[in-house]
N, C-alpha and C. Protein backbone atom coordinates (compact mmCIF):
# COMPACT_ATOMS: atom_id res chain seq x y z
N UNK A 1 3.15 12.86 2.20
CA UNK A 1 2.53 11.60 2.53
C UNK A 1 3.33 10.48 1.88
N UNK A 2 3.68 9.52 2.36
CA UNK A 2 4.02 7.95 2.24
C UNK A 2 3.08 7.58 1.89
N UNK A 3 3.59 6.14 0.88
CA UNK A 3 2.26 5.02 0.83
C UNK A 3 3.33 3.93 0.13
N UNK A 4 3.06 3.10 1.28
CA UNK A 4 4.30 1.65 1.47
C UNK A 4 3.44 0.64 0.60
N UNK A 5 3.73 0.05 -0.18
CA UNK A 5 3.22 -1.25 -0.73
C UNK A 5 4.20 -2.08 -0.09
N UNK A 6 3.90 -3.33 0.92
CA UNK A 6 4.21 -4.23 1.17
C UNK A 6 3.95 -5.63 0.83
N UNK A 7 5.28 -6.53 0.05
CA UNK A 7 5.17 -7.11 -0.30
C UNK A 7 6.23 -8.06 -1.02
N UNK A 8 6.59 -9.54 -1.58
CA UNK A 8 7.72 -9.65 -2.20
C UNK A 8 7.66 -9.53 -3.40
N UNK A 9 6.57 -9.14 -4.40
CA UNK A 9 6.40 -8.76 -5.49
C UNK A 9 5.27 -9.57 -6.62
N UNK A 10 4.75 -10.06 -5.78
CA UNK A 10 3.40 -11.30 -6.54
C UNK A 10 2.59 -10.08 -7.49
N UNK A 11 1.64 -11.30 -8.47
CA UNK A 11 0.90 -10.17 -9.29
C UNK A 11 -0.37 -9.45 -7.93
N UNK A 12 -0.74 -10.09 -7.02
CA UNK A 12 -1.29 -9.00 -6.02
C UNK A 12 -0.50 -7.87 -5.39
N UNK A 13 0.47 -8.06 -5.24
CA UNK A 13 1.38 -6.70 -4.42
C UNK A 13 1.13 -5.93 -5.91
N UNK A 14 1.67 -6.48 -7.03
CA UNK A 14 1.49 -5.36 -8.15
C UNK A 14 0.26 -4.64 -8.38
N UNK A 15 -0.25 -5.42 -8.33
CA UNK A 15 -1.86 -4.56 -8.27
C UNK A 15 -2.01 -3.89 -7.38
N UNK A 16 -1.92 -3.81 -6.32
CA UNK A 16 -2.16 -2.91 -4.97
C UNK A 16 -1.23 -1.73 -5.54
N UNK A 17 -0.17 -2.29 -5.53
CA UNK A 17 0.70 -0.74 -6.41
C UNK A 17 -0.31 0.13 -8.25
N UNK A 18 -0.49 -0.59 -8.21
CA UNK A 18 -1.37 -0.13 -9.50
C UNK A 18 -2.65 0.81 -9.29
N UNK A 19 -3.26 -0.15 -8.14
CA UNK A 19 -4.08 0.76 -7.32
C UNK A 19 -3.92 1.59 -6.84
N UNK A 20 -2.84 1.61 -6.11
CA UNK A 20 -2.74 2.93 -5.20
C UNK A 20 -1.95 4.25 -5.92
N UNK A 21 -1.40 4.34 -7.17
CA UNK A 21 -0.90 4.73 -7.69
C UNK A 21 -2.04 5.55 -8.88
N UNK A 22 -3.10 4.88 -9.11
CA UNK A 22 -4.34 5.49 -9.77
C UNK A 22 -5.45 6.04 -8.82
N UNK A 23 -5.10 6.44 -7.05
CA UNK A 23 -6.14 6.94 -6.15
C UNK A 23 -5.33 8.15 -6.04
N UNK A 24 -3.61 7.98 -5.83
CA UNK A 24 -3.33 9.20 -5.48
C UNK A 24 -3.59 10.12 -7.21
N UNK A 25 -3.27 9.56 -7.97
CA UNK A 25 -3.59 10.07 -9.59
C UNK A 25 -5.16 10.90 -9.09
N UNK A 26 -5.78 10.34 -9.16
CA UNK A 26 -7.56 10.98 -9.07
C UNK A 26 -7.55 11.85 -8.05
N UNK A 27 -7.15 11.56 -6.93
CA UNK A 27 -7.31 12.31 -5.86
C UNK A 27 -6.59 13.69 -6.12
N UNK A 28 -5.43 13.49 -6.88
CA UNK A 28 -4.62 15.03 -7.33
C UNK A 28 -3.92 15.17 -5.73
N UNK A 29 -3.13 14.39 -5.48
CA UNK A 29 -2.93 14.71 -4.23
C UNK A 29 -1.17 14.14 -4.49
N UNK A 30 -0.11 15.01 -3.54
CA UNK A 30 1.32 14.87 -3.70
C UNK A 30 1.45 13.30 -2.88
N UNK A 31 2.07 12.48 -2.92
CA UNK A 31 2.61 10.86 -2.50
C UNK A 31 3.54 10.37 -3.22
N UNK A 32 4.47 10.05 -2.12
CA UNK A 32 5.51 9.12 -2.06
C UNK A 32 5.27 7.58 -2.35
N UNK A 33 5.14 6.98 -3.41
CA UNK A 33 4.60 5.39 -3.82
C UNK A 33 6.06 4.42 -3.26
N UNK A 34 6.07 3.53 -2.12
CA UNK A 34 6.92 3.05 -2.03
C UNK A 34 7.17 1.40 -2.28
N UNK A 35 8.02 0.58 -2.36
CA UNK A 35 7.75 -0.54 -2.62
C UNK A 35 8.43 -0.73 -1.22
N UNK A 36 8.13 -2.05 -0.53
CA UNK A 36 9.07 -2.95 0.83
C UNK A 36 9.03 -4.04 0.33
N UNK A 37 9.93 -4.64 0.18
CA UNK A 37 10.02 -6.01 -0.72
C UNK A 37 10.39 -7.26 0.30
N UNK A 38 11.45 -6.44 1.74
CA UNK A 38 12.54 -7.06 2.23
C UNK A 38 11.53 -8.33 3.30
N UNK A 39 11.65 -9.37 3.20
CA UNK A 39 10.65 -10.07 4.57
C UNK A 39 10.79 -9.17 5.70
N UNK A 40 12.60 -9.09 6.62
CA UNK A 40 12.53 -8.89 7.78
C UNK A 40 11.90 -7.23 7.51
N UNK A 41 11.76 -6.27 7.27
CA UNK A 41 11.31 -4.75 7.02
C UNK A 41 9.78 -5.25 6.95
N UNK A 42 9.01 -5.93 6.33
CA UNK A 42 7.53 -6.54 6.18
C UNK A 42 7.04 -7.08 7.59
N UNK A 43 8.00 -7.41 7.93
CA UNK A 43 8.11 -8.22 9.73
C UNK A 43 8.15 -7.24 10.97
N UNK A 44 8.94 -6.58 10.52
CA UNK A 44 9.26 -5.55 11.29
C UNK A 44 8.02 -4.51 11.97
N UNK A 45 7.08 -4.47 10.57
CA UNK A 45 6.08 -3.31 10.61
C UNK A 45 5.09 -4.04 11.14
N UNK A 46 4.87 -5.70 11.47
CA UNK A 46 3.74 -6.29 12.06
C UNK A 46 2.97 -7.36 11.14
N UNK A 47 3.20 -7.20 9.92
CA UNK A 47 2.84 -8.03 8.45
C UNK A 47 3.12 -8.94 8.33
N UNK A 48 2.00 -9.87 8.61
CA UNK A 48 2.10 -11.28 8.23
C UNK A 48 1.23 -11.72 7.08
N UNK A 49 0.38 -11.25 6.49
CA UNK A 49 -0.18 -11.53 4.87
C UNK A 49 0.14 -10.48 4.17
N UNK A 50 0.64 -10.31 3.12
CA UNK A 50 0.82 -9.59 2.04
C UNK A 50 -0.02 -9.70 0.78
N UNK A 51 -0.28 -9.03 0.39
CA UNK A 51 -0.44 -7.55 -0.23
C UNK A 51 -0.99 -6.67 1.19
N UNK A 52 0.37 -5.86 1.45
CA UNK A 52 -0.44 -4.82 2.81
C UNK A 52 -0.29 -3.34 1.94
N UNK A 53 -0.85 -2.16 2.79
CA UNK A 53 -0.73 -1.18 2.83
C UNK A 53 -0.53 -0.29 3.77
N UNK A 54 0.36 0.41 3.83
CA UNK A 54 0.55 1.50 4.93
C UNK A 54 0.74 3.24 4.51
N UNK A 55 0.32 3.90 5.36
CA UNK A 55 -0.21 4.92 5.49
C UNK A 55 0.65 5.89 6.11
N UNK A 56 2.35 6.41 6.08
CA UNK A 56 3.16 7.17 6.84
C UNK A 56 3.45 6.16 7.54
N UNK A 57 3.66 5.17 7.50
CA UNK A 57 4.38 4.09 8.55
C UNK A 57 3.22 3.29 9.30
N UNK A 58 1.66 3.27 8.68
CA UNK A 58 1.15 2.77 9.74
C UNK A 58 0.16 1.94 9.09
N UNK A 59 -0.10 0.33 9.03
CA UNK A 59 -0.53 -0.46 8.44
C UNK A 59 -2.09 -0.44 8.01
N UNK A 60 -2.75 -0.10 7.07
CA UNK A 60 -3.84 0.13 7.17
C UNK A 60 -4.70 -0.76 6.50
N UNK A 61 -4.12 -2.11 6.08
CA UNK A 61 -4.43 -3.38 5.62
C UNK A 61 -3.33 -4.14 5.01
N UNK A 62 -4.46 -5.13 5.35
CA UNK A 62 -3.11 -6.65 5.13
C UNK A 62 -3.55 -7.92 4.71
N UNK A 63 -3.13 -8.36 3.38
CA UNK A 63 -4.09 -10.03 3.40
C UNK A 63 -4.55 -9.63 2.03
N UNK A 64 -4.80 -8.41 1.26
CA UNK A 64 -5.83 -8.18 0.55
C UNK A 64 -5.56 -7.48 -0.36
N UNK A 65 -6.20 -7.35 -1.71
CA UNK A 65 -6.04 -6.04 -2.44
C UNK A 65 -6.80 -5.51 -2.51
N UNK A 66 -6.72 -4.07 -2.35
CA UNK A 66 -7.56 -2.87 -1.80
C UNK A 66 -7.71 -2.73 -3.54
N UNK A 67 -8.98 -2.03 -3.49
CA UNK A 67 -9.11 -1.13 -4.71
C UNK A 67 -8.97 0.05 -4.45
N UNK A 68 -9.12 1.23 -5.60
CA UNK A 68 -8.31 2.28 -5.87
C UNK A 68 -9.37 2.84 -5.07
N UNK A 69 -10.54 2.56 -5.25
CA UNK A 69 -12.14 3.75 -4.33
C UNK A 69 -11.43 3.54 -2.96
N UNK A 70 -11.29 1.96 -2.87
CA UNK A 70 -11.04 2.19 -1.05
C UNK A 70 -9.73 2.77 -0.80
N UNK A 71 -8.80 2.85 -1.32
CA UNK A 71 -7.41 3.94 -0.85
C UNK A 71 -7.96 4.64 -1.05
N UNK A 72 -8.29 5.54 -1.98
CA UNK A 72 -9.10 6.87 -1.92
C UNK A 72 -9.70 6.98 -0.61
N UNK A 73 -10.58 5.85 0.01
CA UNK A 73 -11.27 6.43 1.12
C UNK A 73 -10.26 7.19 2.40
N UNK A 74 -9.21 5.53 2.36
CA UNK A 74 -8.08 5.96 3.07
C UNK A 74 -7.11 7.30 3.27
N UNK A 75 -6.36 7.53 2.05
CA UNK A 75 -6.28 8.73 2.22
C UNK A 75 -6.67 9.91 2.46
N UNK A 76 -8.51 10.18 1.72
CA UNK A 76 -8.95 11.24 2.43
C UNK A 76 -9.18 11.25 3.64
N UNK A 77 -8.82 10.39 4.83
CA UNK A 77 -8.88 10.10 6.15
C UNK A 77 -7.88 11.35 6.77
């Protein structure tokens, strides 16, 4: 599994990485934590507010920082 943090690096993109990095922790589950920093790659995937998240390539929020319960929800999806 992937898990894209999209973003150019604000203290919200960091947190979303913080988050998502303490769901796959709890969950005990193997993930790839990635950063996308680049605009056009952020553009590319459909992202126009950042702090996003994606899921194996596939955007599963945008605009917001997720907490660690709700990736958790996500991933066990």
């Amino acid at each position: 599994m992937k898990i894209q943090i999209l973003g150019a690096g604000c203290p919200k993109c960091k947190m979303l990485m913080a988050n998502a990095e303490v769901a796959v922790k709890e969950l005990g589950i193997q993930a790839e934590i990635a950063k996308v920093d680049k605009i056009q790659d952020i553009v590319k995937m459909g992202v126009m507010m950042t702090p996003a998240l994606a899921i194996d390539g596939i955007v599963k929020s945008a605009g917001k920082v997720l907490s660690s319960d709700d990736i958790k929800k996500l991933l066990a999806c």
